[in-house]
PDB file of N, CA and C in Angstrom:
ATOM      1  N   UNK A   1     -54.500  52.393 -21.022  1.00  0.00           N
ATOM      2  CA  UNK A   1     -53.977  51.459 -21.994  1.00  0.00           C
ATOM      3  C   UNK A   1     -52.493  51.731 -22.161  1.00  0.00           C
ATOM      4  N   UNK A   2     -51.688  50.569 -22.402  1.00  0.00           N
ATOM      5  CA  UNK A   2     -50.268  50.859 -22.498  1.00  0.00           C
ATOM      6  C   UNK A   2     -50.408  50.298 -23.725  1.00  0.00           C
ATOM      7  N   UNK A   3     -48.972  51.451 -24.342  1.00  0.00           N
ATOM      8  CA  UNK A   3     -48.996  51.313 -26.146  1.00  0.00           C
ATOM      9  C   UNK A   3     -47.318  50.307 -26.491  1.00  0.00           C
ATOM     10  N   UNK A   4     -47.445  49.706 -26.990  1.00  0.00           N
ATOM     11  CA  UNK A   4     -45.974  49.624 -27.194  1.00  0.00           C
ATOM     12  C   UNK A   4     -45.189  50.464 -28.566  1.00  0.00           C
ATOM     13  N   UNK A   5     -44.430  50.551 -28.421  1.00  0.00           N
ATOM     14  CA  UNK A   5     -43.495  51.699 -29.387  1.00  0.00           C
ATOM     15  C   UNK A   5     -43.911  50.927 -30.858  1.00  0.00           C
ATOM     16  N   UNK A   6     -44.642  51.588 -32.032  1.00  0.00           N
ATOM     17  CA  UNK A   6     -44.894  51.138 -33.358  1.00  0.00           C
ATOM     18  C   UNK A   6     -43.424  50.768 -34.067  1.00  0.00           C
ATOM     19  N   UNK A   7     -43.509  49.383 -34.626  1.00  0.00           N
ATOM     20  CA  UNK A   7     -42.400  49.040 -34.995  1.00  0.00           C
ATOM     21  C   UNK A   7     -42.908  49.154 -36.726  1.00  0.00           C
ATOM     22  N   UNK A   8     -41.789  49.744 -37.491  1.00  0.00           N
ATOM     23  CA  UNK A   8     -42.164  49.732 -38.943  1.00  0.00           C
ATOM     24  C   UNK A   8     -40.630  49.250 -39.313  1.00  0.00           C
ATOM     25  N   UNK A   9     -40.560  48.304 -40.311  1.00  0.00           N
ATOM     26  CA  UNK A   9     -39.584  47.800 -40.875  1.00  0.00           C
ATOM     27  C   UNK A   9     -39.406  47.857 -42.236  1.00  0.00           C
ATOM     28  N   UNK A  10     -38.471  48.417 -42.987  1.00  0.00           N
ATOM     29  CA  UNK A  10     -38.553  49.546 -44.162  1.00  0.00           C
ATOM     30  C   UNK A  10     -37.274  48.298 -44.946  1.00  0.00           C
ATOM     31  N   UNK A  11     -36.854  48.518 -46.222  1.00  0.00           N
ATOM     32  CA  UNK A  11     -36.247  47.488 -46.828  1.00  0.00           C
ATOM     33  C   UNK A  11     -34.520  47.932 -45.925  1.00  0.00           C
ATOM     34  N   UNK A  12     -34.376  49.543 -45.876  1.00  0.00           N
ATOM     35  CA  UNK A  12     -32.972  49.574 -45.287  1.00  0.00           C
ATOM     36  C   UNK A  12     -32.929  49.788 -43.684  1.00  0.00           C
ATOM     37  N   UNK A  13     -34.105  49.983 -42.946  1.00  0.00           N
ATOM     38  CA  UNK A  13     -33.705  49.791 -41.426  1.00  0.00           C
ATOM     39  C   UNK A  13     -35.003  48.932 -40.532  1.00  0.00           C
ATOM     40  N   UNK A  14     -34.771  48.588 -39.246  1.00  0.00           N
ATOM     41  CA  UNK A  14     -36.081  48.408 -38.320  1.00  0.00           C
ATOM     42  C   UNK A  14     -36.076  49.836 -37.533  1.00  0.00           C
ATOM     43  N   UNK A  15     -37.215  50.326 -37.404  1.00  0.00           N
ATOM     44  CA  UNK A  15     -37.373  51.285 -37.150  1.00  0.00           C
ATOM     45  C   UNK A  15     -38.290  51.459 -35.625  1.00  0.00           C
ATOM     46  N   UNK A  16     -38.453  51.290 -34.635  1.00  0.00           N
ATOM     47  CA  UNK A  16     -39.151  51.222 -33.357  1.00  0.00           C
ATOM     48  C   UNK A  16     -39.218  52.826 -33.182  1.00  0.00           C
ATOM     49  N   UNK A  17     -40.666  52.960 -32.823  1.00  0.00           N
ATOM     50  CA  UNK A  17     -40.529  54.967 -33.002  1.00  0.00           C
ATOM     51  C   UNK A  17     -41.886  54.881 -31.760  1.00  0.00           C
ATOM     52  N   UNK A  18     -41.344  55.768 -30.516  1.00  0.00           N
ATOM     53  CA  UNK A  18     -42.709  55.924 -29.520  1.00  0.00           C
ATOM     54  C   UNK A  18     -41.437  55.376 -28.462  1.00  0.00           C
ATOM     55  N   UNK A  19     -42.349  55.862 -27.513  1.00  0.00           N
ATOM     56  CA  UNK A  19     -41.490  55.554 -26.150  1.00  0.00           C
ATOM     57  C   UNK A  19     -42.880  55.167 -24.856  1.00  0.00           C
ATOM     58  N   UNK A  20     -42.224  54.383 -24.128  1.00  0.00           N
ATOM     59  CA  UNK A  20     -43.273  53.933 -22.657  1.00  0.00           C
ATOM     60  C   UNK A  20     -42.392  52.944 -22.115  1.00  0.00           C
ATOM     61  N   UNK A  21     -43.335  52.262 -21.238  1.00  0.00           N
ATOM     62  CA  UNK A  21     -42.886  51.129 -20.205  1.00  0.00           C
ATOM     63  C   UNK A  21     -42.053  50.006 -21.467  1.00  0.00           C
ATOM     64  N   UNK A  22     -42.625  49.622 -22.909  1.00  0.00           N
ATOM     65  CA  UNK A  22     -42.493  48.846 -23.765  1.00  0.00           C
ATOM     66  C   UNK A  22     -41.271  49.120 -24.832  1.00  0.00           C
ATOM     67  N   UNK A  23     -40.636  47.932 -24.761  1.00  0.00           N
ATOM     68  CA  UNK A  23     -39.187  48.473 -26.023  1.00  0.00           C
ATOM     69  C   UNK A  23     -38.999  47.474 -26.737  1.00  0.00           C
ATOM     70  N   UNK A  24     -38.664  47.643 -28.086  1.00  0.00           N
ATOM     71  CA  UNK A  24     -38.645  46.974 -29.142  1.00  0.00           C
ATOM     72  C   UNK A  24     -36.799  45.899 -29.305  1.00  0.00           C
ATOM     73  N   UNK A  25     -36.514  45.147 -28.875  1.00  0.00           N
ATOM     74  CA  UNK A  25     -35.159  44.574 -29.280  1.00  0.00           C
ATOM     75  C   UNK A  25     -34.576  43.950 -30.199  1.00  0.00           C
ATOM     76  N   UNK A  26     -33.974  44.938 -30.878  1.00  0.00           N
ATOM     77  CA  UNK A  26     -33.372  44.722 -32.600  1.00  0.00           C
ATOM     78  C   UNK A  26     -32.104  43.687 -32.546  1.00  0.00           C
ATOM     79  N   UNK A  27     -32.504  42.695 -32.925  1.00  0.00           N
ATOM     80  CA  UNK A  27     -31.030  41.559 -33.192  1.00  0.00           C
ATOM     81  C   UNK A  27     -30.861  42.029 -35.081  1.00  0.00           C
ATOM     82  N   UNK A  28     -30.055  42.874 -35.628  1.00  0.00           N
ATOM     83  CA  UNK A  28     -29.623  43.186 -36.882  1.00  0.00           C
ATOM     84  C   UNK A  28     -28.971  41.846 -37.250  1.00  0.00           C
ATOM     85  N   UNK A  29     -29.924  41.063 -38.067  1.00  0.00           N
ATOM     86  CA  UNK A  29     -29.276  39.919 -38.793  1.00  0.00           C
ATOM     87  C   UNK A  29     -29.955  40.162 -40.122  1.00  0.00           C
ATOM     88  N   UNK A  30     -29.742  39.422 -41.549  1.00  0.00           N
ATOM     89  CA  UNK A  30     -30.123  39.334 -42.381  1.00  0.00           C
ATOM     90  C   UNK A  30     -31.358  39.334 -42.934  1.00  0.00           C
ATOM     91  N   UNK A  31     -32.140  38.311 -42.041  1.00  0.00           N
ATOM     92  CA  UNK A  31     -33.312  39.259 -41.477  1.00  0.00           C
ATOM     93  C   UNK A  31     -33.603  39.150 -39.747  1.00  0.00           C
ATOM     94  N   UNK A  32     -34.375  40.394 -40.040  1.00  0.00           N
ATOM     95  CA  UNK A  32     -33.937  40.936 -38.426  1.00  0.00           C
ATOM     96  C   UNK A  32     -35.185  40.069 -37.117  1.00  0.00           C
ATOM     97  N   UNK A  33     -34.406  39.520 -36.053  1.00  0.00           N
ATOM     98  CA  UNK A  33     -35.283  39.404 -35.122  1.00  0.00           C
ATOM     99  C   UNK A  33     -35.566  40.424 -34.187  1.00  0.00           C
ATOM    100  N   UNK A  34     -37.210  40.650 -33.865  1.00  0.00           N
ATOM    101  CA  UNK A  34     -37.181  41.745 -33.022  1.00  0.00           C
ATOM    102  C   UNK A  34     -38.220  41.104 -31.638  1.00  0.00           C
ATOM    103  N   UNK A  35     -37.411  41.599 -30.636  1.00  0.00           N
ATOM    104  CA  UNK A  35     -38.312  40.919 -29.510  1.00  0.00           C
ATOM    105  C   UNK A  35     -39.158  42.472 -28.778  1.00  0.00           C
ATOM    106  N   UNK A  36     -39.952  42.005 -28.171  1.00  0.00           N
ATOM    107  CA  UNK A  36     -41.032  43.339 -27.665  1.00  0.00           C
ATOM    108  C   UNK A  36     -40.857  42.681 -26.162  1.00  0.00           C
ATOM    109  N   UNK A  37     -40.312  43.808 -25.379  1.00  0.00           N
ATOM    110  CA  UNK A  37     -39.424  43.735 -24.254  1.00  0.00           C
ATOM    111  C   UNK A  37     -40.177  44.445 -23.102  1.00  0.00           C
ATOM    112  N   UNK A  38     -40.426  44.181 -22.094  1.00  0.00           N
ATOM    113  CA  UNK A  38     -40.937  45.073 -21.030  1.00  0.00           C
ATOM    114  C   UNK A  38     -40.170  44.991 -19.277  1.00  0.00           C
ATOM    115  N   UNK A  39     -39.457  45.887 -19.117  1.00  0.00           N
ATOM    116  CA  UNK A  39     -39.348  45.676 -17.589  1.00  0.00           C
ATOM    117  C   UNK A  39     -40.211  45.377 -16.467  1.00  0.00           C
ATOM    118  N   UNK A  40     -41.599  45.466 -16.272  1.00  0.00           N
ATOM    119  CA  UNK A  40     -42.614  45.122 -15.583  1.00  0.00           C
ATOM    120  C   UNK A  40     -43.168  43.865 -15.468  1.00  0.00           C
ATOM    121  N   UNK A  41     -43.535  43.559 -14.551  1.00  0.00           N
ATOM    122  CA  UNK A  41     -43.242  41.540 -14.162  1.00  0.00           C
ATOM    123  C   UNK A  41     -44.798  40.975 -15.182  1.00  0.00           C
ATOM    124  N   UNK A  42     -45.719  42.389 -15.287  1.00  0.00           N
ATOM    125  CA  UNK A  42     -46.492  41.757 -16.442  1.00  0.00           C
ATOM    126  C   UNK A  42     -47.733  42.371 -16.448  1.00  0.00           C
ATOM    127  N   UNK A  43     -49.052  42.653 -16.923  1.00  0.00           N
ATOM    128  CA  UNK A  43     -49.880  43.263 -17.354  1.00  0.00           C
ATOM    129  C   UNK A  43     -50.848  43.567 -16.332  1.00  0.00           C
ATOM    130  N   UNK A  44     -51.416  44.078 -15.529  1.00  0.00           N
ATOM    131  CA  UNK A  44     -52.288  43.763 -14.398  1.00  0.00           C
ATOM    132  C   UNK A  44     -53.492  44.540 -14.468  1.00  0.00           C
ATOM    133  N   UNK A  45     -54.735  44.931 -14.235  1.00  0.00           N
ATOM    134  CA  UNK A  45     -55.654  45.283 -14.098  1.00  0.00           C
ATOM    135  C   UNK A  45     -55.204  46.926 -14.298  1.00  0.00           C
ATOM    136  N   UNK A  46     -56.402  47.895 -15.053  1.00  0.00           N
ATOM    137  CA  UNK A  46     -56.862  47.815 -16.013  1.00  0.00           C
ATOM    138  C   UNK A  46     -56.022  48.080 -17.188  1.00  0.00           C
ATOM    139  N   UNK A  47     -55.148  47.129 -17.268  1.00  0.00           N
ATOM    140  CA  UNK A  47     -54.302  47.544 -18.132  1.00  0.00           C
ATOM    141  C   UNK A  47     -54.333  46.418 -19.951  1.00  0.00           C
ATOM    142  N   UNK A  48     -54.331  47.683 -20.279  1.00  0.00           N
ATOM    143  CA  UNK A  48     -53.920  47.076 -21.921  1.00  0.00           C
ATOM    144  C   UNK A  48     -53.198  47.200 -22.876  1.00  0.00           C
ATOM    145  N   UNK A  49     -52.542  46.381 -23.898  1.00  0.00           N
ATOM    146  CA  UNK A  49     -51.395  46.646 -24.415  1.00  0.00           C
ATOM    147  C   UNK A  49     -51.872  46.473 -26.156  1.00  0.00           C
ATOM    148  N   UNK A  50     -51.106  47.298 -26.487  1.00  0.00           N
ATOM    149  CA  UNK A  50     -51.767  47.504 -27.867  1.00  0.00           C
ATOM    150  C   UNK A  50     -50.405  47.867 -28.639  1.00  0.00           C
ATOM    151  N   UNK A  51     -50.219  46.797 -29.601  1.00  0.00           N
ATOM    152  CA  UNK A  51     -48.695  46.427 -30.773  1.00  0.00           C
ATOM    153  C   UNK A  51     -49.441  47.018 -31.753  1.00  0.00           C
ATOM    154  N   UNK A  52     -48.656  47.261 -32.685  1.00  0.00           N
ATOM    155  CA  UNK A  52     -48.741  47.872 -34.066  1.00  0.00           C
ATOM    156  C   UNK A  52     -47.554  47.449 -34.665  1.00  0.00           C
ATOM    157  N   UNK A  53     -47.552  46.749 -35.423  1.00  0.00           N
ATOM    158  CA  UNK A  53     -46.145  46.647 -36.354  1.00  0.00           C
ATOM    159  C   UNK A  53     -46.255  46.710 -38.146  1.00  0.00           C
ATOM    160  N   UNK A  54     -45.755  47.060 -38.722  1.00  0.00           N
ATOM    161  CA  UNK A  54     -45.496  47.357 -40.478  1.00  0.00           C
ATOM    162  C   UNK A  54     -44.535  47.335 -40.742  1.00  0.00           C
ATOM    163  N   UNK A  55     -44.470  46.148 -41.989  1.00  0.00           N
ATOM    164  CA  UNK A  55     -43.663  45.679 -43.060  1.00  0.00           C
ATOM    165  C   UNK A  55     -44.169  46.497 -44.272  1.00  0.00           C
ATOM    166  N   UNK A  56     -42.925  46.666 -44.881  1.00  0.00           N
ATOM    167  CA  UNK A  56     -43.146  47.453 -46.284  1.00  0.00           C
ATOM    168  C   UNK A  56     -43.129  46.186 -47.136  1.00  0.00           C
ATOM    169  N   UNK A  57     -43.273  46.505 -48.175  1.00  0.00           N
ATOM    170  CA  UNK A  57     -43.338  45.584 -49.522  1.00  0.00           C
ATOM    171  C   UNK A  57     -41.985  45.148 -49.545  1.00  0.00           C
ATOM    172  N   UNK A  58     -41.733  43.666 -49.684  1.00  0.00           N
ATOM    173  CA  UNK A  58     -40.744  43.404 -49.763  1.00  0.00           C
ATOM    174  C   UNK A  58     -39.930  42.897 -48.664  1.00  0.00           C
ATOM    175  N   UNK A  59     -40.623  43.069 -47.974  1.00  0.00           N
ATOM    176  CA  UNK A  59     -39.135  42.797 -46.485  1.00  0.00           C
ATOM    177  C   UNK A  59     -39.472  41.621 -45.290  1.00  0.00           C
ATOM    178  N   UNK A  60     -38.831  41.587 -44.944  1.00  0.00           N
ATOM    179  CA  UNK A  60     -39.306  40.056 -43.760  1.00  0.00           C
ATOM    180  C   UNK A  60     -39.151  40.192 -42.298  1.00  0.00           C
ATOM    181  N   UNK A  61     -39.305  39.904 -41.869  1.00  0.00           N
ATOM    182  CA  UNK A  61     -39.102  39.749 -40.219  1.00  0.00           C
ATOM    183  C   UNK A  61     -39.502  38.861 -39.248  1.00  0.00           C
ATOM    184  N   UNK A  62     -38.856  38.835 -37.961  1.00  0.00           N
ATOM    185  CA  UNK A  62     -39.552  37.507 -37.259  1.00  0.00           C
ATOM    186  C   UNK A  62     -39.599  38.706 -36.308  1.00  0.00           C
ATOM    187  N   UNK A  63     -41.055  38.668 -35.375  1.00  0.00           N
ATOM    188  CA  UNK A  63     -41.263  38.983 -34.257  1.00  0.00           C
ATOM    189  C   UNK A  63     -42.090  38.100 -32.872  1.00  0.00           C
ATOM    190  N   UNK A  64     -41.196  38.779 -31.928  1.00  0.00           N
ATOM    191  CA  UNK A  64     -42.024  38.016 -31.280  1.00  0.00           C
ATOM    192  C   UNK A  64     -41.873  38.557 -29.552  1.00  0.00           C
ATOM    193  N   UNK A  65     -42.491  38.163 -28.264  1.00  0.00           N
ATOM    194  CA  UNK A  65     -42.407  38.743 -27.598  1.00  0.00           C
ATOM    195  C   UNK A  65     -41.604  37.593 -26.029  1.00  0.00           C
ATOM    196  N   UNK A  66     -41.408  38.528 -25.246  1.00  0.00           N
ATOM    197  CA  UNK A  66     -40.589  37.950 -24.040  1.00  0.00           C
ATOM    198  C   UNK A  66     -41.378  37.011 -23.244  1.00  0.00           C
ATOM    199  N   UNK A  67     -40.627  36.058 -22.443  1.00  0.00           N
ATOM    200  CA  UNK A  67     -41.829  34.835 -21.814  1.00  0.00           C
ATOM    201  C   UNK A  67     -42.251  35.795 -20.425  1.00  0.00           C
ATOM    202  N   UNK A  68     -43.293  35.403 -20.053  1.00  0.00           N
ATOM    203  CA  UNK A  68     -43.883  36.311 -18.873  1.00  0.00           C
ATOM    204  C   UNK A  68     -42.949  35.762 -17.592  1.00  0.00           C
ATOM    205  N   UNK A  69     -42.651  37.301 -16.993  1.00  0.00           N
ATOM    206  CA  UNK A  69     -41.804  36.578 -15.383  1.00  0.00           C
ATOM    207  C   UNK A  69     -43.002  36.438 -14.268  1.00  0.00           C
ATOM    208  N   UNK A  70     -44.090  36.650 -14.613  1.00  0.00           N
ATOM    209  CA  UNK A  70     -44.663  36.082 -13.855  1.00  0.00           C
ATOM    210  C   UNK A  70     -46.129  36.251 -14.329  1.00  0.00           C
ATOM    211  N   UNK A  71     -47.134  35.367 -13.577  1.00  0.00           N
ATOM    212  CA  UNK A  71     -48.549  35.694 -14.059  1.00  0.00           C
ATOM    213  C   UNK A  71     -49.063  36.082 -12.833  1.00  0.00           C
ATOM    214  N   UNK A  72     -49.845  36.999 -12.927  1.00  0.00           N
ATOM    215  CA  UNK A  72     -51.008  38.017 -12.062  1.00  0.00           C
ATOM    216  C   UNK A  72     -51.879  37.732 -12.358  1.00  0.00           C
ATOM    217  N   UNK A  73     -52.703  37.370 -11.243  1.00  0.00           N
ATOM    218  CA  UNK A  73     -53.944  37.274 -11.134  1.00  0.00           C
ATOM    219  C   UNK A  73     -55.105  38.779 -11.234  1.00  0.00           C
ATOM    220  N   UNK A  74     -55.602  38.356 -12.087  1.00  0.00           N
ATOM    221  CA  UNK A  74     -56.559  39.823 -11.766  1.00  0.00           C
ATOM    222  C   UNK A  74     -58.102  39.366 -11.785  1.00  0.00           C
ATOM    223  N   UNK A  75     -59.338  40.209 -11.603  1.00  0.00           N
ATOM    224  CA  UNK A  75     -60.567  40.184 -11.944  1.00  0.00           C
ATOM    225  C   UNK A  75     -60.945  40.163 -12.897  1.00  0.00           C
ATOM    226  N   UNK A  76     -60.729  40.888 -13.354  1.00  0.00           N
ATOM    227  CA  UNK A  76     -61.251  40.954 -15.116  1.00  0.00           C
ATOM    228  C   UNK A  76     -59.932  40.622 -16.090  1.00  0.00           C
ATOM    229  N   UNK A  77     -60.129  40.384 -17.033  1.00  0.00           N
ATOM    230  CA  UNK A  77     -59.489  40.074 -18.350  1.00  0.00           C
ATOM    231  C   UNK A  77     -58.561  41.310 -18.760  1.00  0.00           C
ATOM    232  N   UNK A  78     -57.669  41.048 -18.872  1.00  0.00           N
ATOM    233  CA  UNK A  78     -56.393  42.021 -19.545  1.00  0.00           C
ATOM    234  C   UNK A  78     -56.211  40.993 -21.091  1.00  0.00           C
ATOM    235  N   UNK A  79     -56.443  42.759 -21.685  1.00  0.00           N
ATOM    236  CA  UNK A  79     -56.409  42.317 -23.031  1.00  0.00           C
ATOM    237  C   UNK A  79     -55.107  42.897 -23.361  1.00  0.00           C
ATOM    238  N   UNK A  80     -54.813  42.001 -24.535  1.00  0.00           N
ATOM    239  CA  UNK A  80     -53.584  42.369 -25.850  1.00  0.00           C
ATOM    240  C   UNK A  80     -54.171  42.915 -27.330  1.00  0.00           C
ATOM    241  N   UNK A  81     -54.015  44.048 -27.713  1.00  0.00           N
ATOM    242  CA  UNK A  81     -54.340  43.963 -29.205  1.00  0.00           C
ATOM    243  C   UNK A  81     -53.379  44.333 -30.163  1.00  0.00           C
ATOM    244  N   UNK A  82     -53.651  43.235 -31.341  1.00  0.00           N
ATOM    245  CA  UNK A  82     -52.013  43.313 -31.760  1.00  0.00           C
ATOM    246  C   UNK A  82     -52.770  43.803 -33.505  1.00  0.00           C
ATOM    247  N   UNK A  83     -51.859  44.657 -33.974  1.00  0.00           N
ATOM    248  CA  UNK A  83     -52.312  44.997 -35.502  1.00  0.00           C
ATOM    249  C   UNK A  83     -51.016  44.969 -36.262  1.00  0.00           C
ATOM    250  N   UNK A  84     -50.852  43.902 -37.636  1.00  0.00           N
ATOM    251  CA  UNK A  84     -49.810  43.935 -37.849  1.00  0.00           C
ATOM    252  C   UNK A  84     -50.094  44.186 -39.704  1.00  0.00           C
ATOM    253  N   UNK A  85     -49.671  44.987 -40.205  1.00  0.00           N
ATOM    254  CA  UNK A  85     -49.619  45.290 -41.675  1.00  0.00           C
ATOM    255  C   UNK A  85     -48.650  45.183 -42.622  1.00  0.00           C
ATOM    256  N   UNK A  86     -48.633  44.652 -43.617  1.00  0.00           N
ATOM    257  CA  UNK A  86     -47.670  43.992 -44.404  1.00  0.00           C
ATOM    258  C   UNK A  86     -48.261  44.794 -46.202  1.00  0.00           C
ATOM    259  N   UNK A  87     -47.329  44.859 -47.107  1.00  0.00           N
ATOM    260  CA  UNK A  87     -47.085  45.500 -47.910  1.00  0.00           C
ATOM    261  C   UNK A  87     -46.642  44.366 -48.700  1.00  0.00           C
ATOM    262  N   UNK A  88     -46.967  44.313 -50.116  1.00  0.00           N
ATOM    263  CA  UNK A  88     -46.968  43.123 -51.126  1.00  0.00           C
ATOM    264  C   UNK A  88     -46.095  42.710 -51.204  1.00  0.00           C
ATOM    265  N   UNK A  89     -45.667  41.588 -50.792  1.00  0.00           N
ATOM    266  CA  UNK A  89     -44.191  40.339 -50.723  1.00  0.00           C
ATOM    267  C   UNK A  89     -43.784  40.577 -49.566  1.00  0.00           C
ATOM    268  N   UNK A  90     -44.407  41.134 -48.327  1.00  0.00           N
ATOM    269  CA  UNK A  90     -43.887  41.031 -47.085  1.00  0.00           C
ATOM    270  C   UNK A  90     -43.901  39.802 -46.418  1.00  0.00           C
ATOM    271  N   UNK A  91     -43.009  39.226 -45.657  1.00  0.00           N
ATOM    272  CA  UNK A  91     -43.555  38.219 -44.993  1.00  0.00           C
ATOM    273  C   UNK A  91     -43.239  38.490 -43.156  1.00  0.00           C
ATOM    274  N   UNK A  92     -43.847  37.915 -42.606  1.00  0.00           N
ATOM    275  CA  UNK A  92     -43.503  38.529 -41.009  1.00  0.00           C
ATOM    276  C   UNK A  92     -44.040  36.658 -39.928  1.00  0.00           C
ATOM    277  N   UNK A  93     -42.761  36.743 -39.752  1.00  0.00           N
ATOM    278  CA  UNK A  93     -43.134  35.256 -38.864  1.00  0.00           C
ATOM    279  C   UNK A  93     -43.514  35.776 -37.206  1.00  0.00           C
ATOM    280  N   UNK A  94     -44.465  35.774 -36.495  1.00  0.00           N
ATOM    281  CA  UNK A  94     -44.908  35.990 -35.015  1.00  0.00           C
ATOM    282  C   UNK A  94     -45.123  34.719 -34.398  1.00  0.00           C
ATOM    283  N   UNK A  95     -44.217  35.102 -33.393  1.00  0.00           N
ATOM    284  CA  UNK A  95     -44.238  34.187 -32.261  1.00  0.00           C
ATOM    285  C   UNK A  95     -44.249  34.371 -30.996  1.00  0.00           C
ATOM    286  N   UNK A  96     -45.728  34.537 -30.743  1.00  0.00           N
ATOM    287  CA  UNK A  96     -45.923  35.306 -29.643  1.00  0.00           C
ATOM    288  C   UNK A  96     -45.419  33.808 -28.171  1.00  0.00           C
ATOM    289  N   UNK A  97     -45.116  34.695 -26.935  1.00  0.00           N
ATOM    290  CA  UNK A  97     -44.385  33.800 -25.873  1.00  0.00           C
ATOM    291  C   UNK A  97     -45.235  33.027 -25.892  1.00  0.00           C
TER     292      UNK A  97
END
């Protein structure tokens, strides 16, 4: 399984913490866009990718991820699992590719 780096977004920073094939890309605006970035042309057998992201109380964000450079064919199903947690008055817009 491939992890992508846990993104937690706190009222004073975005915070991307973990390292692998997967990287988090911070556009610092007012509120922050963050794209989930991968050098690899895309997910292939038996591979799985597993997001984690957290908003604290209070804070906003748009996330979202890169368009695929290509699609692979595989046998079985490559899964995504995405877990995203939010803290009272968080709001978090996802827009996955």
């Amino acid at each position: 399984m491939r992890y992508a780096p846990a993104l937690h977004v706190t009222r004073s920073a975005v915070l991307p913490a973990g390292s692998g094939p997967y990287d988090w890309m911070i556009h610092r605006r007012a509120l922050p866009v963050v794209f989930l970035t991968c050098p690899l042309l895309g997910l292939s057998e038996p591979d799985e990718l597993a997001v984690d992201v957290r908003l604290d109380g209070g804070t906003a964000a748009v996330v979202t991820t890169q368009g695929p450079a290509s699609m692979l064919r595989t046998r079985e199903v490559v899964r995504m699992h995405h877990r995203f947690r939010l803290g009272a008055g968080a709001h978090l817009t996802y827009l996955p590719w």
